[in-house]
PDB file of N, CA and C in Angstrom:
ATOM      1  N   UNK A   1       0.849  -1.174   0.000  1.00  0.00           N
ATOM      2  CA  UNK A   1       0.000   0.000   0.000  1.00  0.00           C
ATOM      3  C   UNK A   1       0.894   1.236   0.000  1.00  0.00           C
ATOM      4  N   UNK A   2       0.410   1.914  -0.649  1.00  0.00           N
ATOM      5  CA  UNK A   2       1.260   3.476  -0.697  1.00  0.00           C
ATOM      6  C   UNK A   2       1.134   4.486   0.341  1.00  0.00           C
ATOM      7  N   UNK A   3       1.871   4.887   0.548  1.00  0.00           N
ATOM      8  CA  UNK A   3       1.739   6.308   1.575  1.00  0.00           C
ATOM      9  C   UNK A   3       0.399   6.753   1.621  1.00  0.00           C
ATOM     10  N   UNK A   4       0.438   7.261   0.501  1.00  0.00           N
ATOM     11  CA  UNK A   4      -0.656   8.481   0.014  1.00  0.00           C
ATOM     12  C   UNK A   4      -2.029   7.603   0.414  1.00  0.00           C
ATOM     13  N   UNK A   5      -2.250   6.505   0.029  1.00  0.00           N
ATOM     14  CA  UNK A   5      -3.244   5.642   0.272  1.00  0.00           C
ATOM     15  C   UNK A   5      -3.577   5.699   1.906  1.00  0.00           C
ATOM     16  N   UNK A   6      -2.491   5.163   2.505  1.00  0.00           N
ATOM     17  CA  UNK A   6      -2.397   5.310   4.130  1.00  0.00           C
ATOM     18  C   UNK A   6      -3.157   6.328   4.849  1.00  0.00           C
ATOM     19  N   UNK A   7      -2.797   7.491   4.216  1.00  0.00           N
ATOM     20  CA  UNK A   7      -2.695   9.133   4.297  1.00  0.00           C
ATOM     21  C   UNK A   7      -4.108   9.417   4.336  1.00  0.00           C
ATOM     22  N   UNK A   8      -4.508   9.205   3.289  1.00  0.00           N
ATOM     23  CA  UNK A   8      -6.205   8.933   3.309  1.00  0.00           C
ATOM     24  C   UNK A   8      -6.946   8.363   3.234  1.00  0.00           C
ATOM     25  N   UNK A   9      -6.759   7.186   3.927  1.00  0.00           N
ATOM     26  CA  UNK A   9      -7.053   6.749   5.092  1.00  0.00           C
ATOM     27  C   UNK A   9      -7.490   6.885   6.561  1.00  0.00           C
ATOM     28  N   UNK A  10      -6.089   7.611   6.583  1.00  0.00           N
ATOM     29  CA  UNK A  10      -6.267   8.058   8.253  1.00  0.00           C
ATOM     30  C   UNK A  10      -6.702   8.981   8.449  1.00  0.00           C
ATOM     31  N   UNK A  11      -7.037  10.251   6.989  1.00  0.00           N
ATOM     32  CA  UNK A  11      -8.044  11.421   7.082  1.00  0.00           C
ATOM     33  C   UNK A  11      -9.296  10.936   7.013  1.00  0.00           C
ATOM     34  N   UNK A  12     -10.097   9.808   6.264  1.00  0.00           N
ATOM     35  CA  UNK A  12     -11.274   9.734   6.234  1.00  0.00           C
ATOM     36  C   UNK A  12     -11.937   8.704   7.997  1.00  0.00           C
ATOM     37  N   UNK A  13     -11.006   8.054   8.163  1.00  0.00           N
ATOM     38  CA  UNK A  13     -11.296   7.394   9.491  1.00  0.00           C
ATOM     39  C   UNK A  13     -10.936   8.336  10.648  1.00  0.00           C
ATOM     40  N   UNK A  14     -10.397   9.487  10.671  1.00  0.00           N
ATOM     41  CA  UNK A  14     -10.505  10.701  11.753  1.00  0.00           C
ATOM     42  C   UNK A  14     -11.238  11.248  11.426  1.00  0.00           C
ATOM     43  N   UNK A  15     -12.601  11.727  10.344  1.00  0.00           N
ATOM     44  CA  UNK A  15     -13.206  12.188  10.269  1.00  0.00           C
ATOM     45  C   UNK A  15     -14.329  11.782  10.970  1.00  0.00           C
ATOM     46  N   UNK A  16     -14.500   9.985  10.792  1.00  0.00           N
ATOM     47  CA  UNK A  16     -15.740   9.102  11.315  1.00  0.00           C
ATOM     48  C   UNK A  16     -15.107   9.628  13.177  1.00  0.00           C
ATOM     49  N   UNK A  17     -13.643   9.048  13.673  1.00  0.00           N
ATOM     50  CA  UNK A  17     -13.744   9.032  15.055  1.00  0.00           C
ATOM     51  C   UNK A  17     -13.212  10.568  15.680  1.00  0.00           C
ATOM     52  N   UNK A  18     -12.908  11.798  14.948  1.00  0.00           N
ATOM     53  CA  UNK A  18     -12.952  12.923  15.577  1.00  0.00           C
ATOM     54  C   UNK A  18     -14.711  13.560  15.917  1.00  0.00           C
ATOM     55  N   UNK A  19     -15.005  13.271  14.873  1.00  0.00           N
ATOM     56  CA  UNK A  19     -16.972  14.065  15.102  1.00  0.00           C
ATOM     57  C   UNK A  19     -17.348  13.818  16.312  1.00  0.00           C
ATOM     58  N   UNK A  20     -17.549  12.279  16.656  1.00  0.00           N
ATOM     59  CA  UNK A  20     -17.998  11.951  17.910  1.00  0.00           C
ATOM     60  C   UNK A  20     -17.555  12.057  18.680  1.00  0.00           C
ATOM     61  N   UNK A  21     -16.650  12.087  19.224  1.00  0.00           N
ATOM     62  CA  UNK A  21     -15.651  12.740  20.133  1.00  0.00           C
ATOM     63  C   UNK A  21     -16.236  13.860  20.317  1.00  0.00           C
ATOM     64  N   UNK A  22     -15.558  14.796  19.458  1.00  0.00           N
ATOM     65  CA  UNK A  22     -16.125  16.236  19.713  1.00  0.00           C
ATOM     66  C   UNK A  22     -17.654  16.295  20.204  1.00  0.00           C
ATOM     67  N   UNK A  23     -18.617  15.877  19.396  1.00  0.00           N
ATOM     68  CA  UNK A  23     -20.154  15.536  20.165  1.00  0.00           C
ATOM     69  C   UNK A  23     -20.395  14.927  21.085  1.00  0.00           C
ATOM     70  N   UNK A  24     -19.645  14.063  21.962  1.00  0.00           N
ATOM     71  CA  UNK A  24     -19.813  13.524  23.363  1.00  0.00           C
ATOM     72  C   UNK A  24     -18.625  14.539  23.772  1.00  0.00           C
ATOM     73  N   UNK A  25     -18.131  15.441  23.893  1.00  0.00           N
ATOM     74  CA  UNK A  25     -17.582  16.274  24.703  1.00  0.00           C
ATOM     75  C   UNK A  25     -17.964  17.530  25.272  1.00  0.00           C
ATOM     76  N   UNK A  26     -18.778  17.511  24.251  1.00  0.00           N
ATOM     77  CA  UNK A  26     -19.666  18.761  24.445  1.00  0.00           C
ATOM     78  C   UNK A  26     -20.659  18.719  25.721  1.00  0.00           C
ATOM     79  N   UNK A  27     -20.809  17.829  25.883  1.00  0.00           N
ATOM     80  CA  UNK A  27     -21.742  16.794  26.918  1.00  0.00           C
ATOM     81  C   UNK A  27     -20.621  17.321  28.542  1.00  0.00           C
ATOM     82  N   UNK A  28     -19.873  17.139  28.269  1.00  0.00           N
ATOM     83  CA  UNK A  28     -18.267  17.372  29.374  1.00  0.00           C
ATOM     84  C   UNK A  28     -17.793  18.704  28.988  1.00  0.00           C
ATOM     85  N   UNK A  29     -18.151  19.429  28.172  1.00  0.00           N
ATOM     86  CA  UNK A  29     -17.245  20.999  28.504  1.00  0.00           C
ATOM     87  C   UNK A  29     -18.002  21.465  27.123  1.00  0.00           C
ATOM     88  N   UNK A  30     -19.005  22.107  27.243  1.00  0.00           N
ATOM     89  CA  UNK A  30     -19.208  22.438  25.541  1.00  0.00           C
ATOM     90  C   UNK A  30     -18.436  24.106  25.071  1.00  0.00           C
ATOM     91  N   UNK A  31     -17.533  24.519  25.418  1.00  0.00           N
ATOM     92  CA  UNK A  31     -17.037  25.776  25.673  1.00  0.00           C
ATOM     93  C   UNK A  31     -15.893  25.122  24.792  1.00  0.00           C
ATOM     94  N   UNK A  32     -14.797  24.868  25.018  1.00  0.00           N
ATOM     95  CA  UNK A  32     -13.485  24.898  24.179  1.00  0.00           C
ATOM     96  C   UNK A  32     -13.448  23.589  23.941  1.00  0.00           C
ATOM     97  N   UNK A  33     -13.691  22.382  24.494  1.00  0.00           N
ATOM     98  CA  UNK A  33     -12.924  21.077  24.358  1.00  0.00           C
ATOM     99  C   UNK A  33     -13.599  20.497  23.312  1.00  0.00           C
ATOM    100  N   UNK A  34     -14.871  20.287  22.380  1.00  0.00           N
ATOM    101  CA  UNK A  34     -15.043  19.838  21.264  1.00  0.00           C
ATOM    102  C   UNK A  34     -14.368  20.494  20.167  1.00  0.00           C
ATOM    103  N   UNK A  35     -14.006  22.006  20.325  1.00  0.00           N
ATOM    104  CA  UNK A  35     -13.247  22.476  18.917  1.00  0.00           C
ATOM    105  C   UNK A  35     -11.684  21.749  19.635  1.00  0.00           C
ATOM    106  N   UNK A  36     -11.235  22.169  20.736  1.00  0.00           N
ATOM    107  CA  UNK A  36      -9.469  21.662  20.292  1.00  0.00           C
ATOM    108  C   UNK A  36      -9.608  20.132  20.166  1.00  0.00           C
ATOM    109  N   UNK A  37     -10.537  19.261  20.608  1.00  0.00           N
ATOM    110  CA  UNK A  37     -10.415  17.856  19.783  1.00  0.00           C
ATOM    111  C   UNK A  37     -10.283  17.980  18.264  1.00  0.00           C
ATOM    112  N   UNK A  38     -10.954  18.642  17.518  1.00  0.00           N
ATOM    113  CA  UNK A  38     -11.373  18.946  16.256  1.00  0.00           C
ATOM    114  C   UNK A  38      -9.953  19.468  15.529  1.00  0.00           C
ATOM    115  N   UNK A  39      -9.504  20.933  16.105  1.00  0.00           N
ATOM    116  CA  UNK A  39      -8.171  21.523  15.673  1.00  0.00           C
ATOM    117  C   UNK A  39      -6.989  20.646  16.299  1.00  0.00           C
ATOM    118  N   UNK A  40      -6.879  20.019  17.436  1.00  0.00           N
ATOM    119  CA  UNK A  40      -6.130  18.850  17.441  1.00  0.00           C
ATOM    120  C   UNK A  40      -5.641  17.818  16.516  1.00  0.00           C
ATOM    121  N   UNK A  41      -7.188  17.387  15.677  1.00  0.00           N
ATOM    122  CA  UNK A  41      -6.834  16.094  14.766  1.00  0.00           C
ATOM    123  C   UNK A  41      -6.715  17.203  13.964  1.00  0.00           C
ATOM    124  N   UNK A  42      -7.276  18.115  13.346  1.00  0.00           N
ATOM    125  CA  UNK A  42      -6.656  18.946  12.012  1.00  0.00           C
ATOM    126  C   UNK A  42      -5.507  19.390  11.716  1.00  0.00           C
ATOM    127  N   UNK A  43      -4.998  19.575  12.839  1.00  0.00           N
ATOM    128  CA  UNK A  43      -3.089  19.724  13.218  1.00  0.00           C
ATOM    129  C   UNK A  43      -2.574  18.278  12.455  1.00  0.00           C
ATOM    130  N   UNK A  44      -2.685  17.688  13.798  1.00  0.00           N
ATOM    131  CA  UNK A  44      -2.227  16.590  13.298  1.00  0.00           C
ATOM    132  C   UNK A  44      -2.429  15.855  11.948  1.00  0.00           C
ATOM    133  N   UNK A  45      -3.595  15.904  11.426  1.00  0.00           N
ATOM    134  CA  UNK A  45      -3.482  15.467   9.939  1.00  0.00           C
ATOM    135  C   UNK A  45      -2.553  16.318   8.983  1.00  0.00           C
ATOM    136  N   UNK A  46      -2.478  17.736   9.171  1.00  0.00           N
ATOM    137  CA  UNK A  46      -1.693  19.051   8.689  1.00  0.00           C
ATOM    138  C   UNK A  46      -0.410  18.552   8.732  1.00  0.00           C
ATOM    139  N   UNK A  47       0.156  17.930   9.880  1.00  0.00           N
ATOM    140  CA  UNK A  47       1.721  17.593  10.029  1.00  0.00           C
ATOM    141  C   UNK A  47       1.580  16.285   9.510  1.00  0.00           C
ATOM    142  N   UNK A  48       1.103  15.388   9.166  1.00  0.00           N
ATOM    143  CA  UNK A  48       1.122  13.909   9.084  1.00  0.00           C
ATOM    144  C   UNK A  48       1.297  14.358   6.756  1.00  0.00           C
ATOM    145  N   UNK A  49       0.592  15.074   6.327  1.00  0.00           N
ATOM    146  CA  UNK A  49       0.337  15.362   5.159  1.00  0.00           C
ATOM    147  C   UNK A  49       1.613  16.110   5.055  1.00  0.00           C
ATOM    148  N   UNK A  50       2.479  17.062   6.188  1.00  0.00           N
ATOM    149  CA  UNK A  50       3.739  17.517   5.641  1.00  0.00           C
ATOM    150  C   UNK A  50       4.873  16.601   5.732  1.00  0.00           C
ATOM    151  N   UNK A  51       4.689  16.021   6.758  1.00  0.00           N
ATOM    152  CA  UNK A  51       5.809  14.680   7.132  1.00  0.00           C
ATOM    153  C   UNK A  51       6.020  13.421   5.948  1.00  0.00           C
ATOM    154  N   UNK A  52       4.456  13.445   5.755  1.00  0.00           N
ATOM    155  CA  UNK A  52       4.943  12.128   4.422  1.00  0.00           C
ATOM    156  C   UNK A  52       5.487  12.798   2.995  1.00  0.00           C
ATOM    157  N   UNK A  53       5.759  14.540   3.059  1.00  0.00           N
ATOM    158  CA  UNK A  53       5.791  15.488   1.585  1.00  0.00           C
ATOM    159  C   UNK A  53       7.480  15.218   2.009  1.00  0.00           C
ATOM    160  N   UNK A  54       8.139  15.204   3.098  1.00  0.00           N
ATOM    161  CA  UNK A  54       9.332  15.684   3.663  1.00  0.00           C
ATOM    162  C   UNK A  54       9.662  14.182   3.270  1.00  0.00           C
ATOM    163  N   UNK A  55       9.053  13.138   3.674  1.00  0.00           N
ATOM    164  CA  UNK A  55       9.897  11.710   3.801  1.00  0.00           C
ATOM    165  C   UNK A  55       9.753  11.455   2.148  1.00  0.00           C
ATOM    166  N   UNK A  56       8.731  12.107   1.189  1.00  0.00           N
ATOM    167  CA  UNK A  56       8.815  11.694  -0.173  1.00  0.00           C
ATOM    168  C   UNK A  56      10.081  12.221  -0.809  1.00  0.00           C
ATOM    169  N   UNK A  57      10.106  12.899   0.008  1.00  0.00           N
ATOM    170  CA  UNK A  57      11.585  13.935  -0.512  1.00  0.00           C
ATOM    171  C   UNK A  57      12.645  13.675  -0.293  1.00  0.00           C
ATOM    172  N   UNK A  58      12.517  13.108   1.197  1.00  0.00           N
ATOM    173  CA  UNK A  58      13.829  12.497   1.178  1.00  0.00           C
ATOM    174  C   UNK A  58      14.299  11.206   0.561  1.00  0.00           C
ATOM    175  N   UNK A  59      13.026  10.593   0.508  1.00  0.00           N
ATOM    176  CA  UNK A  59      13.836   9.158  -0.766  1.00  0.00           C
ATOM    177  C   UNK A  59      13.509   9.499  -2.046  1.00  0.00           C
ATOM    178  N   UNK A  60      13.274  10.831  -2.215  1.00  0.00           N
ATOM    179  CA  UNK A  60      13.661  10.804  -4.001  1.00  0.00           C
ATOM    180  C   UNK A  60      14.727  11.748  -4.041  1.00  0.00           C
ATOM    181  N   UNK A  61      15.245  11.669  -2.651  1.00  0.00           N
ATOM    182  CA  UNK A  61      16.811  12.492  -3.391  1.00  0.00           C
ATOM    183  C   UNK A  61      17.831  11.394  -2.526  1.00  0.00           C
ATOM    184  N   UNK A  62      17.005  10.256  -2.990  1.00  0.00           N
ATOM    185  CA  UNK A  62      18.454   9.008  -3.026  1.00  0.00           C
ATOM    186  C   UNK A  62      19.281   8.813  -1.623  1.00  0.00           C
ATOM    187  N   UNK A  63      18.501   8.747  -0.500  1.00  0.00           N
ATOM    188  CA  UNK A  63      19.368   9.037   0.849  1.00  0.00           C
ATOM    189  C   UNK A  63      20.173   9.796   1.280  1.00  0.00           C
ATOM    190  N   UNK A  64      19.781  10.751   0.466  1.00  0.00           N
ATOM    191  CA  UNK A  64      20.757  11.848   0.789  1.00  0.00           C
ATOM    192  C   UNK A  64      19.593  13.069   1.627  1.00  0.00           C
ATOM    193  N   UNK A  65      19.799  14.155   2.843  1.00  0.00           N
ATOM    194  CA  UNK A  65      19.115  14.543   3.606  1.00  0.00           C
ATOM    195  C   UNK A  65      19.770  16.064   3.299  1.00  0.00           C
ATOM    196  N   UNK A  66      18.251  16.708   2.495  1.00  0.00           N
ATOM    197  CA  UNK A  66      19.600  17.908   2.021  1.00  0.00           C
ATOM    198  C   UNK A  66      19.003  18.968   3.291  1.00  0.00           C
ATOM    199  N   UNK A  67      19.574  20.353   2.964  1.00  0.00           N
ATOM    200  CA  UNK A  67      19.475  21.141   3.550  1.00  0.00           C
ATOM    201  C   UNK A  67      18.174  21.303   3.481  1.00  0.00           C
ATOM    202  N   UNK A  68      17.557  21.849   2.694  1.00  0.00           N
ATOM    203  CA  UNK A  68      16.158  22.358   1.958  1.00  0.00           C
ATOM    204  C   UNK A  68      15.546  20.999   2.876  1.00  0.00           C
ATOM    205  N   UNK A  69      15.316  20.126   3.518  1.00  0.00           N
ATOM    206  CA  UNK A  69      14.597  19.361   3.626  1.00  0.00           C
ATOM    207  C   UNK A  69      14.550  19.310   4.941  1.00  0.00           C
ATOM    208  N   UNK A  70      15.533  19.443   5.739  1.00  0.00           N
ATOM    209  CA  UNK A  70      15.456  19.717   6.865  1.00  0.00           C
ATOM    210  C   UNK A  70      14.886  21.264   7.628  1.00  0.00           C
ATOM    211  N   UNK A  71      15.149  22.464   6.701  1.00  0.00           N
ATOM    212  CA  UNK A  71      14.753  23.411   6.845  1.00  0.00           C
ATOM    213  C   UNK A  71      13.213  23.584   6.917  1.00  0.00           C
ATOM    214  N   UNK A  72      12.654  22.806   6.021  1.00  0.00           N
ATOM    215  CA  UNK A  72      11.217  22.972   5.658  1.00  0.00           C
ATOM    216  C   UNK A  72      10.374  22.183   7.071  1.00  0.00           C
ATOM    217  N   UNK A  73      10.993  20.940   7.352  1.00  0.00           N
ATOM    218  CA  UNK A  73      10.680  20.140   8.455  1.00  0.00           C
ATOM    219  C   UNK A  73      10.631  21.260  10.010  1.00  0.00           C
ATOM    220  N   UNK A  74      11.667  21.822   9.880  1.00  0.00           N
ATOM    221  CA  UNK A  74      11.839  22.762  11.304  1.00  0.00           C
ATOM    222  C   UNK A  74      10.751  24.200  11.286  1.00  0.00           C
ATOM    223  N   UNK A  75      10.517  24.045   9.755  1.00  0.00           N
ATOM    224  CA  UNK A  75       9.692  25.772   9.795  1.00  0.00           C
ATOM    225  C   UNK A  75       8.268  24.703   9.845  1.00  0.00           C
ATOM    226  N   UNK A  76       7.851  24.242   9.713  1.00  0.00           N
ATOM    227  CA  UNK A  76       6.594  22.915   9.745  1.00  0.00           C
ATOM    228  C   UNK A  76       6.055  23.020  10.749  1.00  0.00           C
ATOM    229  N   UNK A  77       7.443  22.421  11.676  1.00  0.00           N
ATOM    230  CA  UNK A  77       7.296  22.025  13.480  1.00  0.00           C
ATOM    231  C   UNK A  77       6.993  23.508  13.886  1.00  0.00           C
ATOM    232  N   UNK A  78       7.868  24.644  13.571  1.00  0.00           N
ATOM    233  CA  UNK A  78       7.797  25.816  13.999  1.00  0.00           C
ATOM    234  C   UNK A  78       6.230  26.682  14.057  1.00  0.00           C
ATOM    235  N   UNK A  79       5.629  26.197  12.622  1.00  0.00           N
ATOM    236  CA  UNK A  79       4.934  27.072  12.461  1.00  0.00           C
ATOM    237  C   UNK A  79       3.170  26.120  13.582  1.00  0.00           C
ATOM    238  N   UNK A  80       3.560  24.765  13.476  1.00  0.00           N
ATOM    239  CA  UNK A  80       2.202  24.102  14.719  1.00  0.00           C
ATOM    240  C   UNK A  80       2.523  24.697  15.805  1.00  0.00           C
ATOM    241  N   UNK A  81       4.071  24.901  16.122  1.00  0.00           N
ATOM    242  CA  UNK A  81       3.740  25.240  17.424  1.00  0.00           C
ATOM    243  C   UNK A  81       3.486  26.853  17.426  1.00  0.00           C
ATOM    244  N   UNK A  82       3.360  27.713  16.657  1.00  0.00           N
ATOM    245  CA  UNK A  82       3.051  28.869  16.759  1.00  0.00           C
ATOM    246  C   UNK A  82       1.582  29.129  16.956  1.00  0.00           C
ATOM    247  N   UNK A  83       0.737  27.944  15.698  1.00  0.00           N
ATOM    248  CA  UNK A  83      -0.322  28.025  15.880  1.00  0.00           C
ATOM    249  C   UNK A  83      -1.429  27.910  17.408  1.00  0.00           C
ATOM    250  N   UNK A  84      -0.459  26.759  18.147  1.00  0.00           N
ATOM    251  CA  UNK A  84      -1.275  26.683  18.958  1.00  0.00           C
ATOM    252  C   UNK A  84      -0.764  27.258  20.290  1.00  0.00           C
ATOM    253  N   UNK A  85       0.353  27.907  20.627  1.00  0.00           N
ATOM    254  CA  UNK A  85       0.501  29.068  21.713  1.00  0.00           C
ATOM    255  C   UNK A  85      -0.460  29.938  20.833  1.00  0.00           C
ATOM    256  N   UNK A  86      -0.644  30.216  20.161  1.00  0.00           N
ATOM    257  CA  UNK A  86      -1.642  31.691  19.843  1.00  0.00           C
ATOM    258  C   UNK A  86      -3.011  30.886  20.242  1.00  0.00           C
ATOM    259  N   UNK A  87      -3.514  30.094  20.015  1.00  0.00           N
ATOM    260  CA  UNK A  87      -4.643  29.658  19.958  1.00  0.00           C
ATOM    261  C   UNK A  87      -4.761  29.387  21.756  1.00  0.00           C
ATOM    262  N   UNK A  88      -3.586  29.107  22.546  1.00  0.00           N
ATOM    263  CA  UNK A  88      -3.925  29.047  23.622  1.00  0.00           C
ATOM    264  C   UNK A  88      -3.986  30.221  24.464  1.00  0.00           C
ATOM    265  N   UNK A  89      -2.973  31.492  23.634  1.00  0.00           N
ATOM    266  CA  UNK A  89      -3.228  32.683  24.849  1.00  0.00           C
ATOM    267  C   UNK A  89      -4.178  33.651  24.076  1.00  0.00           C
ATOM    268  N   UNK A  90      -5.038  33.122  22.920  1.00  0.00           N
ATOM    269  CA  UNK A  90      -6.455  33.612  23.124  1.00  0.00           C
ATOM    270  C   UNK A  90      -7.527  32.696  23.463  1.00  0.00           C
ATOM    271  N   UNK A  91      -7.143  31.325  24.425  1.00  0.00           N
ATOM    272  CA  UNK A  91      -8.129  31.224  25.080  1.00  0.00           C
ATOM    273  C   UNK A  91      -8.959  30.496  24.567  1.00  0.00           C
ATOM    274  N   UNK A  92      -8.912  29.750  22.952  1.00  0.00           N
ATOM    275  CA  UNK A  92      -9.507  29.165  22.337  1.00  0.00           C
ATOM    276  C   UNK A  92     -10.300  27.465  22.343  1.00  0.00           C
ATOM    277  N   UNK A  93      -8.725  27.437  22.549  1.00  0.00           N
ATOM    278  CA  UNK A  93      -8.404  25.973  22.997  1.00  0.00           C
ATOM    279  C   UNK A  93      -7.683  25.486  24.386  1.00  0.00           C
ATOM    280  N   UNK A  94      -8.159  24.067  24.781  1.00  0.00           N
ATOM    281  CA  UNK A  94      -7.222  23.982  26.149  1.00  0.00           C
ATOM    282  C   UNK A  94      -6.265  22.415  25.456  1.00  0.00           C
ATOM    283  N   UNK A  95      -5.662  22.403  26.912  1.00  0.00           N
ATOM    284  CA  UNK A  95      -4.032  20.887  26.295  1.00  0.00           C
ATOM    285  C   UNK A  95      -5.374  20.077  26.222  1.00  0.00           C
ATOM    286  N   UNK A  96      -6.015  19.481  27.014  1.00  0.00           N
ATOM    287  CA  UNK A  96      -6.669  17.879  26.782  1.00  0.00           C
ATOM    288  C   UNK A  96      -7.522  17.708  26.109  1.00  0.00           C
ATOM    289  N   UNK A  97      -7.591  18.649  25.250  1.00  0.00           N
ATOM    290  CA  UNK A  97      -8.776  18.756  24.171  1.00  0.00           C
ATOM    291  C   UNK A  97      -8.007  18.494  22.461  1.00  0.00           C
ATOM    292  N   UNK A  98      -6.681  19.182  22.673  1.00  0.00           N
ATOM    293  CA  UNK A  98      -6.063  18.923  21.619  1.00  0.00           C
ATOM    294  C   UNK A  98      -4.988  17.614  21.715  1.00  0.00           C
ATOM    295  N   UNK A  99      -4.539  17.168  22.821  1.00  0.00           N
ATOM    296  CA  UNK A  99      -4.303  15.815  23.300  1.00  0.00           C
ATOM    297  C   UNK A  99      -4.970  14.755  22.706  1.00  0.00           C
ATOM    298  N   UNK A 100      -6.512  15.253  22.881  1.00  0.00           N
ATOM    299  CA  UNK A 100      -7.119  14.134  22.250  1.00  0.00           C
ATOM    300  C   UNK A 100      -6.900  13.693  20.987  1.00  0.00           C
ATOM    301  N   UNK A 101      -7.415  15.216  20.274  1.00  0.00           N
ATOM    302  CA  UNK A 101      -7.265  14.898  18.891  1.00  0.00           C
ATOM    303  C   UNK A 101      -5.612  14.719  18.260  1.00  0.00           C
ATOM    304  N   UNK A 102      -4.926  14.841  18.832  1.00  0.00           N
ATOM    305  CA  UNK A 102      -3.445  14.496  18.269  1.00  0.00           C
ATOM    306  C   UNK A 102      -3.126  12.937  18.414  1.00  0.00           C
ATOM    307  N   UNK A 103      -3.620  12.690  19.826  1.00  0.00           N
ATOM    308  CA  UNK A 103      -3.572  10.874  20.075  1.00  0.00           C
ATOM    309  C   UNK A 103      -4.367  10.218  19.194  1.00  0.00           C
ATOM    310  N   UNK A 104      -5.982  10.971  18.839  1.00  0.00           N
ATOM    311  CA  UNK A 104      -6.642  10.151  18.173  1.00  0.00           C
ATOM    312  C   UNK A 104      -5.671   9.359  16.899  1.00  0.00           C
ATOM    313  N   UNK A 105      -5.103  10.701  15.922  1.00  0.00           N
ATOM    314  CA  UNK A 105      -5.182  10.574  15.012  1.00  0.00           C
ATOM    315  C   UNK A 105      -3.520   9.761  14.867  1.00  0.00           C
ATOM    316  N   UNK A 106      -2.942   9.838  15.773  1.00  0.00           N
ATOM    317  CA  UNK A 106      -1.835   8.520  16.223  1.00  0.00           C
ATOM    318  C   UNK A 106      -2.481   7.456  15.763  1.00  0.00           C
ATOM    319  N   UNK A 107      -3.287   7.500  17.114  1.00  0.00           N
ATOM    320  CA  UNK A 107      -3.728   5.537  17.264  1.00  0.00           C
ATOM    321  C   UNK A 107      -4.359   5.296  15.792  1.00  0.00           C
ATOM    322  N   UNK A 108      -5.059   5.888  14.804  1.00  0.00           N
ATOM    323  CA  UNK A 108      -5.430   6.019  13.530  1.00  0.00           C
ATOM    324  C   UNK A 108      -4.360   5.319  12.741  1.00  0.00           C
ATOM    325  N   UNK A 109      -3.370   5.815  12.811  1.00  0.00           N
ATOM    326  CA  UNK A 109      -2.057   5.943  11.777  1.00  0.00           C
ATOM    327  C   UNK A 109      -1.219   4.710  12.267  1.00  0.00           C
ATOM    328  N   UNK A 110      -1.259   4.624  13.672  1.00  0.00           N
ATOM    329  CA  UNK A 110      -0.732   3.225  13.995  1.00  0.00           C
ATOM    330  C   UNK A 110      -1.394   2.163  13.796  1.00  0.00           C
ATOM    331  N   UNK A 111      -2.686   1.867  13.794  1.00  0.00           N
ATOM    332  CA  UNK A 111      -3.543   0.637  13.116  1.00  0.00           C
ATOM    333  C   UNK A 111      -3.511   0.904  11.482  1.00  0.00           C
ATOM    334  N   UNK A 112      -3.454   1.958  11.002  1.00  0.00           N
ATOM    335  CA  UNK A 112      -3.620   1.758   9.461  1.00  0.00           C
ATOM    336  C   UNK A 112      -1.698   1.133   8.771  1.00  0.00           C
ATOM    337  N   UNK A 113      -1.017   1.750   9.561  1.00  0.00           N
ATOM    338  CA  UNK A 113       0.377   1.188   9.484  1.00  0.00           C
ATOM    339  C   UNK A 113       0.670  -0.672   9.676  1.00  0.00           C
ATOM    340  N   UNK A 114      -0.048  -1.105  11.069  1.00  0.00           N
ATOM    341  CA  UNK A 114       0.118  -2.063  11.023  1.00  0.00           C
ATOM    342  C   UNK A 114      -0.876  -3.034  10.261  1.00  0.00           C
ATOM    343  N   UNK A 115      -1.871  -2.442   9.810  1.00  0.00           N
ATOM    344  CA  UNK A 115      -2.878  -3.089   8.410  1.00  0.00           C
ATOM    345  C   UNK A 115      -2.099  -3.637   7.218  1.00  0.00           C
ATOM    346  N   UNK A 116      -1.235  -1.993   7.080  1.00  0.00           N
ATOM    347  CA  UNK A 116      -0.803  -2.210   5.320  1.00  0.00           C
ATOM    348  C   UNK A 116       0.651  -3.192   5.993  1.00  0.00           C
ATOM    349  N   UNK A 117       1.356  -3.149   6.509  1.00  0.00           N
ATOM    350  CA  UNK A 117       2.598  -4.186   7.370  1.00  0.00           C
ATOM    351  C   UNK A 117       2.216  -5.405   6.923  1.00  0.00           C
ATOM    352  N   UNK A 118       1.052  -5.934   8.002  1.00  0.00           N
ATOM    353  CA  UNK A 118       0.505  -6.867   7.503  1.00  0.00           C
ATOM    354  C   UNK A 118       0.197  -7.519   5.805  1.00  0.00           C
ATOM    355  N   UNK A 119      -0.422  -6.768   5.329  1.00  0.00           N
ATOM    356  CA  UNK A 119      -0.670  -6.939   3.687  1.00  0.00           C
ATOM    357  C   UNK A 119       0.767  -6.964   3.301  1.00  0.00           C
ATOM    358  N   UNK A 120       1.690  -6.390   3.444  1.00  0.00           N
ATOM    359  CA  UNK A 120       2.902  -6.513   2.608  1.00  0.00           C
ATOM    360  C   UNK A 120       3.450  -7.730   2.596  1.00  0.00           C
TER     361      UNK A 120
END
């Protein structure tokens, strides 16, 4: 199975297990914690879609790890975490709300990983 296949995959099956989440949370905090579940997994799919652009890159330039590739990786990391100190000192979002959705979309990526493992 291909990356890209994987990839969306684990966007259309965080779509089925982020919703509900967010709708039984609301139930437990309806104020911030159903959106940072929500912007949680949207992060995380955001970095999971730049990470597999960075790892395509790095094996089509033959094992070799250029500059340009590492740079792009650090402004990536740089720019999630910008997003979400801003998002936290306006108050938007809280940690265990976006916890969630970042773990969700782990445990997602780790069963769809060990699926296609399997098949290979």
């Amino acid at each position: 199975m291909e990356m890209t296949e994987i990839i969306k995959r684990v966007c259309r099956q965080s779509a089925f297990v982020l919703l509900p989440f967010a709708i039984v949370s609301a139930v437990i905090e309806w104020k911030r914690l159903p959106l940072s579940i929500l912007i949680g997994g949207v992060l995380a799919l955001a970095n999971l879609k730049g990470l597999a652009w960075g790892i395509g890159g790095l094996v089509g330039a033959a094992g070799q790890v250029s500059g340009k590739l590492v740079f792009f990786s650090l402004i990536r990391l740089f720019i999630l975490f910008v997003i979400l100190i801003i998002l936290l000192w306006l108050k938007v979002i809280n940690i265990a709300g976006i916890f969630i959705g970042i773990t969700t979309v782990l445990v997602l990526l780790m069963i769809e990983g060990f699926k296609s493992a399997k098949e290979a």
